[in-house]
Protein backbone atom coordinates (compact mmCIF):
# COMPACT_ATOMS: atom_id res chain seq x y z
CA UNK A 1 88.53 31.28 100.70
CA UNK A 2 88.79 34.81 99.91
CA UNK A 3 89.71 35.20 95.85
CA UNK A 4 90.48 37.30 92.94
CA UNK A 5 89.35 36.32 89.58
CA UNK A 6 91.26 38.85 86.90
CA UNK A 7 89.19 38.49 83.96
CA UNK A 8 86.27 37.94 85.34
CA UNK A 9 83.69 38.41 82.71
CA UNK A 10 85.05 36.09 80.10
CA UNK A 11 83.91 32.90 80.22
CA UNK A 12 85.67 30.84 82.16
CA UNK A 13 86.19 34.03 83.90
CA UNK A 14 82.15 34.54 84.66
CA UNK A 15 81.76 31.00 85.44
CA UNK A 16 84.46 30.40 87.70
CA UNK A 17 83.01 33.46 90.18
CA UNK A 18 79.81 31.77 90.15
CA UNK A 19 81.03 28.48 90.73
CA UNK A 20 83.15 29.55 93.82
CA UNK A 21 80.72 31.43 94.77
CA UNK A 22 77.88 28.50 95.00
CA UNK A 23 80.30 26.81 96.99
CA UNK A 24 80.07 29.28 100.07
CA UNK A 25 83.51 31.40 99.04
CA UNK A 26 83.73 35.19 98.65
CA UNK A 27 85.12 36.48 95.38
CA UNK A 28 86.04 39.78 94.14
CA UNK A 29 86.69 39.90 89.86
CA UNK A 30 88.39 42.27 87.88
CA UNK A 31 88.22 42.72 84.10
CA UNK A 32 88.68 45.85 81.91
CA UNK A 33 84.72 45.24 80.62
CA UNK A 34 83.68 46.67 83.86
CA UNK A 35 86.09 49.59 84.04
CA UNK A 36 89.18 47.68 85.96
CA UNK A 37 92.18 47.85 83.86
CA UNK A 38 94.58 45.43 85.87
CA UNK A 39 97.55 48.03 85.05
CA UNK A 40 95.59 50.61 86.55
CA UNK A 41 93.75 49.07 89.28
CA UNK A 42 95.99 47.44 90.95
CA UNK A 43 98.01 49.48 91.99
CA UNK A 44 96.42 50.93 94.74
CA UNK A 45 94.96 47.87 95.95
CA UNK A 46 96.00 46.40 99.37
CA UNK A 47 93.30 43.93 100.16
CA UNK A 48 95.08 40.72 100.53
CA UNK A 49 93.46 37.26 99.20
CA UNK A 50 93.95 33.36 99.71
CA UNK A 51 94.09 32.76 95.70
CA UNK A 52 94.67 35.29 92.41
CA UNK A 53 93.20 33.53 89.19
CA UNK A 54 95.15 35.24 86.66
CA UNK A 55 92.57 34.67 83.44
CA UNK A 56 92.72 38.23 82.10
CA UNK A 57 94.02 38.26 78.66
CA UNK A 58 94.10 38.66 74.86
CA UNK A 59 93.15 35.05 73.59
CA UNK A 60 93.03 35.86 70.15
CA UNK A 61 95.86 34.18 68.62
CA UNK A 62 95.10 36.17 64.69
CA UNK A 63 94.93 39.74 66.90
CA UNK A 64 98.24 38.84 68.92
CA UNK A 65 100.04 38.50 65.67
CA UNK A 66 98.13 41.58 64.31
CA UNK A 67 99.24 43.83 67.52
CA UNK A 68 101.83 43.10 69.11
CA UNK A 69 101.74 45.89 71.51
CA UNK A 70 98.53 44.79 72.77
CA UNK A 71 99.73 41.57 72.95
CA UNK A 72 102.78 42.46 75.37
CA UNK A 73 99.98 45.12 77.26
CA UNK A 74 97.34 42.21 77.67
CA UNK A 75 99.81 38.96 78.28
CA UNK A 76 102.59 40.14 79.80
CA UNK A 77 102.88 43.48 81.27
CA UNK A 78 99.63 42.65 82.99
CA UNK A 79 100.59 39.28 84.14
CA UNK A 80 103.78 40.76 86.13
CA UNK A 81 101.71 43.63 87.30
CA UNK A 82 99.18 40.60 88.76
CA UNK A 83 102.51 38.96 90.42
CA UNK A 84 103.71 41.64 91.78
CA UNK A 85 100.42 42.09 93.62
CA UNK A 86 100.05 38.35 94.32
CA UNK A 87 103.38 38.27 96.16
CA UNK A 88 102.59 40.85 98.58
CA UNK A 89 98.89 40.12 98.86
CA UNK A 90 97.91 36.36 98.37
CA UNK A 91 99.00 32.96 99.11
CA UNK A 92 98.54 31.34 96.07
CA UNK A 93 98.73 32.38 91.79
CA UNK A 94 96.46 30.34 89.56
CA UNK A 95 98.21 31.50 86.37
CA UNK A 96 95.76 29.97 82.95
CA UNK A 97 98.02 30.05 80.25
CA UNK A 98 96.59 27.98 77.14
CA UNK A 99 97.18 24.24 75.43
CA UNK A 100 99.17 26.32 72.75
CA UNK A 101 102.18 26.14 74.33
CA UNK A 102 102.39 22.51 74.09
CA UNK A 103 102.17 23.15 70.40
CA UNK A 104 105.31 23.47 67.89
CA UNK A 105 104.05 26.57 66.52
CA UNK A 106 105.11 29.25 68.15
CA UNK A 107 103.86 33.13 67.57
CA UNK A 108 103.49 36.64 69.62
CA UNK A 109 100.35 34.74 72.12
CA UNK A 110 102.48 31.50 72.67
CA UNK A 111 105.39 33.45 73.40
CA UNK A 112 103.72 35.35 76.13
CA UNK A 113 101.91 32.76 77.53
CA UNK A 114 105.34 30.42 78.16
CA UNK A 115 106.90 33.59 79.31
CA UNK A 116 103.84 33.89 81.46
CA UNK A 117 104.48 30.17 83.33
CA UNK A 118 108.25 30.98 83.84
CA UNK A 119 107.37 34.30 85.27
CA UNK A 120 105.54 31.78 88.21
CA UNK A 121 108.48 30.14 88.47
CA UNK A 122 110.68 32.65 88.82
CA UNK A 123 108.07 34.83 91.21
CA UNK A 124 108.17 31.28 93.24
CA UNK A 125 111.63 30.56 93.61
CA UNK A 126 112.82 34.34 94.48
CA UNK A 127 109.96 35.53 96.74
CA UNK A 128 108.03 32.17 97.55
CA UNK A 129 104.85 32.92 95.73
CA UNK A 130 103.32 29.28 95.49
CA UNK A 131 101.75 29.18 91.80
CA UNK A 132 99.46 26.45 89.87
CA UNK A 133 100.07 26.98 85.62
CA UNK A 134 96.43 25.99 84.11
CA UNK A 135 96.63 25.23 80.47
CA UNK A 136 93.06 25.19 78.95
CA UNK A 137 92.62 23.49 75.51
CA UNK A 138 89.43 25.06 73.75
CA UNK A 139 86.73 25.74 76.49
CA UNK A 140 83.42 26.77 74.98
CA UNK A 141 80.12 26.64 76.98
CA UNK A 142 76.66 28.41 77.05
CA UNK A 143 76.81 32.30 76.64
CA UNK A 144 80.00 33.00 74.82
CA UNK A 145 79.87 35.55 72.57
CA UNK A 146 83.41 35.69 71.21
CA UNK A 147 84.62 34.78 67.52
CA UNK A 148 86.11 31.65 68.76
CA UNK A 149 85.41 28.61 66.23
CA UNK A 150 82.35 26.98 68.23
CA UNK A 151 80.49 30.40 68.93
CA UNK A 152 81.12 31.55 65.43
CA UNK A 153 79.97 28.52 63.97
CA UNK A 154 77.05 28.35 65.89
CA UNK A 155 75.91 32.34 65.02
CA UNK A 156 76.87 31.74 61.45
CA UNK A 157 75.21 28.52 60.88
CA UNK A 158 71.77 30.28 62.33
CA UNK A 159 72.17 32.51 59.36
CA UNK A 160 72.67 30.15 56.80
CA UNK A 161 76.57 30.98 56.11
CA UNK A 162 79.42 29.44 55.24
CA UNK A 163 81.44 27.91 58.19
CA UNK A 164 85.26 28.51 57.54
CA UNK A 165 87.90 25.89 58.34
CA UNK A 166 91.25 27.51 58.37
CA UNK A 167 92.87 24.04 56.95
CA UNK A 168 92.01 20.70 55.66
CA UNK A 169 89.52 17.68 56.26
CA UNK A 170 92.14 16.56 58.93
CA UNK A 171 91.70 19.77 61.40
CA UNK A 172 91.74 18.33 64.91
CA UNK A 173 91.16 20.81 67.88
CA UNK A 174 91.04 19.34 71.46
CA UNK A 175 87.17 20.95 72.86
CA UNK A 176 86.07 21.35 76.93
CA UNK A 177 83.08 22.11 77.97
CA UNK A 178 82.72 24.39 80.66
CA UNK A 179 81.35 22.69 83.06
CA UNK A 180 84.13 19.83 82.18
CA UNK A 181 86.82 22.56 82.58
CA UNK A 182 85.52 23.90 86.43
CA UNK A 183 85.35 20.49 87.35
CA UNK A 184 88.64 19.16 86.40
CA UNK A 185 89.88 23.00 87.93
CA UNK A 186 88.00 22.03 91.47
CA UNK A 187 89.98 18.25 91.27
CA UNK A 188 93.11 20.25 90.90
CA UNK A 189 92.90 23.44 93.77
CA UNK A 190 91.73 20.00 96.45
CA UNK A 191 94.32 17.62 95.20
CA UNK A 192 97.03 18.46 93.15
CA UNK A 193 100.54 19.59 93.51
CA UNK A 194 101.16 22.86 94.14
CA UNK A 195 103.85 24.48 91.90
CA UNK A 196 102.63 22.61 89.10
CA UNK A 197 101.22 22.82 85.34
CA UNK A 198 98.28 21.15 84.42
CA UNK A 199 96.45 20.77 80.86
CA UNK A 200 92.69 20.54 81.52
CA UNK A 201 91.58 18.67 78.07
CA UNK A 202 89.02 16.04 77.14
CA UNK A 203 92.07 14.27 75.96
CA UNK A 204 90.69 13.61 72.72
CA UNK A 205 91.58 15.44 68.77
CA UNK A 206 87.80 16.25 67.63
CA UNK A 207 87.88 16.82 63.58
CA UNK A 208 86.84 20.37 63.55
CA UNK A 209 84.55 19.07 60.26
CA UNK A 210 82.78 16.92 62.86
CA UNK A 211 82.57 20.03 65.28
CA UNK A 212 80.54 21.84 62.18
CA UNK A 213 78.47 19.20 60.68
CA UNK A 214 77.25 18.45 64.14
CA UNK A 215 76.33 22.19 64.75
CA UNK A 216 74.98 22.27 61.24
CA UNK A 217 72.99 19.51 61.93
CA UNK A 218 71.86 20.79 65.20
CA UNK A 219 70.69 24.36 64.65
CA UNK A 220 69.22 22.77 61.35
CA UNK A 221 71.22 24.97 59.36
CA UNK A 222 72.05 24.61 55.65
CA UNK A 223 75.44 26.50 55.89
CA UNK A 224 78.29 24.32 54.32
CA UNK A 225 81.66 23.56 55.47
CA UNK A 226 84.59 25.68 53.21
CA UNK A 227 88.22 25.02 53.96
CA UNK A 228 90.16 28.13 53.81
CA UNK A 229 94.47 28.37 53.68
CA UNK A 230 95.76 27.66 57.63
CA UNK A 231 95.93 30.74 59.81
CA UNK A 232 100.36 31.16 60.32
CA UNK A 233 101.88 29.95 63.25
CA UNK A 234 98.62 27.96 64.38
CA UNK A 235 98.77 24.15 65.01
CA UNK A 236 96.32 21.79 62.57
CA UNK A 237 96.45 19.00 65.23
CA UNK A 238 95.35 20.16 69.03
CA UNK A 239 95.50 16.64 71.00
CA UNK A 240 96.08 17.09 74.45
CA UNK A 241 98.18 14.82 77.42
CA UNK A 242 95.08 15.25 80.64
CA UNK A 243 97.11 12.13 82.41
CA UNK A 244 97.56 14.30 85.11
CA UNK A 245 93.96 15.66 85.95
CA UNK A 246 92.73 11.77 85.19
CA UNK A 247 95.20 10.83 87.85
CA UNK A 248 93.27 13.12 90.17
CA UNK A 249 89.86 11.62 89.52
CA UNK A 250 88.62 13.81 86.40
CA UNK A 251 86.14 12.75 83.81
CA UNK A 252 84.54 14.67 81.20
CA UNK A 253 80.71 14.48 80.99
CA UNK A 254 80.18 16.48 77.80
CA UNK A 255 81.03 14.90 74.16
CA UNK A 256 80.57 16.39 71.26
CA UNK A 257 76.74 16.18 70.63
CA UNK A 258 76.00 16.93 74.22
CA UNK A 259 78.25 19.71 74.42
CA UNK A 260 76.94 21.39 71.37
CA UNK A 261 73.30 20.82 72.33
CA UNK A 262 73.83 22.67 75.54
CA UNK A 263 74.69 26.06 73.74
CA UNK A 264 71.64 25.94 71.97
């Protein structure tokens, strides 16, 4: 398999070129960290691949709502400039929206991201592009840098601060490991329906109190927990339906205690 990975230095980004490249397939990634703006560099290209992964994107729900220009530059325009390339140069989109969009709330990232899965449709029904929708539900795994909740909690709990839940003692986010995620990923490019959607979740609401106190007790740390007002338009409850990737054989091998212990 010959691939594109836009986005390829983000984490699931990084570790998806490394996992198809272990297993014998040549990959090519893309990601504005390294220079390669997909509304600039893809215009020229004419190398055509067997699969796009579409990851490249603004994940920051707070900085969507903060800018929405970069918002519709990041999630949008770049996602139609990546199917317009995909439809005359590969046989397959992997589109990864996000878990979000299951969600009631809606805001700038959601919006984009659902606009983002009918774009596939639409790109498959009028030109034939055959498309897989990926919605991950709070991957974290070793490496991340980012200021999403389990990397931020882990940094700020090595210096002895405060770890901030944006809403109550009932916070529930739905967590996957990395290795979890790539695996469930694999079970769905070797057995699952093409021009499909599928959530890749443990399945399971962890109390994001329980995701602290276990990294507090962890790293050792003496930070305490402090529940701040909800962040607008984001969901309190995050509990994923994985029926379909179970269906295909998945099970995740990282809970919460392993899964923390293998950041540190």
């Amino acid at each position: 398999m010959y691939a594109l990975v836009t986005g390829s230095e983000g984490l699931i980004g990084k570790a998806l070129v490394q996992r198809l490249r272990q297993e014998g397939h040549t990959v090519d990634g893309m990601d504005k960290k390294t220079g390669e703006d997909i509304n600039h560099t893809l215009t020229n290209r004419t190398i055509n691949y067997d699969v796009v992964f579409h990851l490249a994107a603004e994940t920051s729900i707070r900085y969507c709502i903060a800018d929405t220009q970069q918002n519709k530059e990041h999630n949008i325009d770049a996602t139609i400039k990546t199917l317009e390339f995909a439809r005359e140069h590969a046989q397959l989109f992997v589109y990864f929206s996000s878990s979000r969009v299951l969600s009631k709330e809606r805001n700038p990232y959601t919006a984009a991201k659902t606009l983002g899965e009918e774009l596939c449709k639409a790109y498959h029904e009028c030109y034939g592009l055959p498309y897989l929708i990926i919605r991950p539900s709070t991957v974290y795994g070793p490496g991340e840098h980012s200021d999403r909740i389990i990397p931020q909690f882990i940094r700020r709990a090595i210096r002895q601060e405060p770890l901030h839940i944006f809403g109550d003692e009932h916070k529930r986010l739905d967590i996957t490991h990395i290795d979890d995620f790539l695996n469930a990923l694999m079970l769905v490019l070797d057995k699952g329906e093409m021009n499909d959607d599928y959530n890749i979740s443990s399945g399971i609401g962890v109390l994001v109190q329980d995701i602290a106190t276990e990294i507090i007790q962890q790293t050792k740390s003496k930070s305490t927990i402090v529940y701040d007002d909800p962040e607008i338009a984001q969901p309190q409850i995050v509990m994923v339906d994985n029926n379909k990737i179970l269906a295909l054989g998945y099970e995740a091998r990282h809970d919460l205690k392993t899964g923390i212990k293998s950041l540190l």
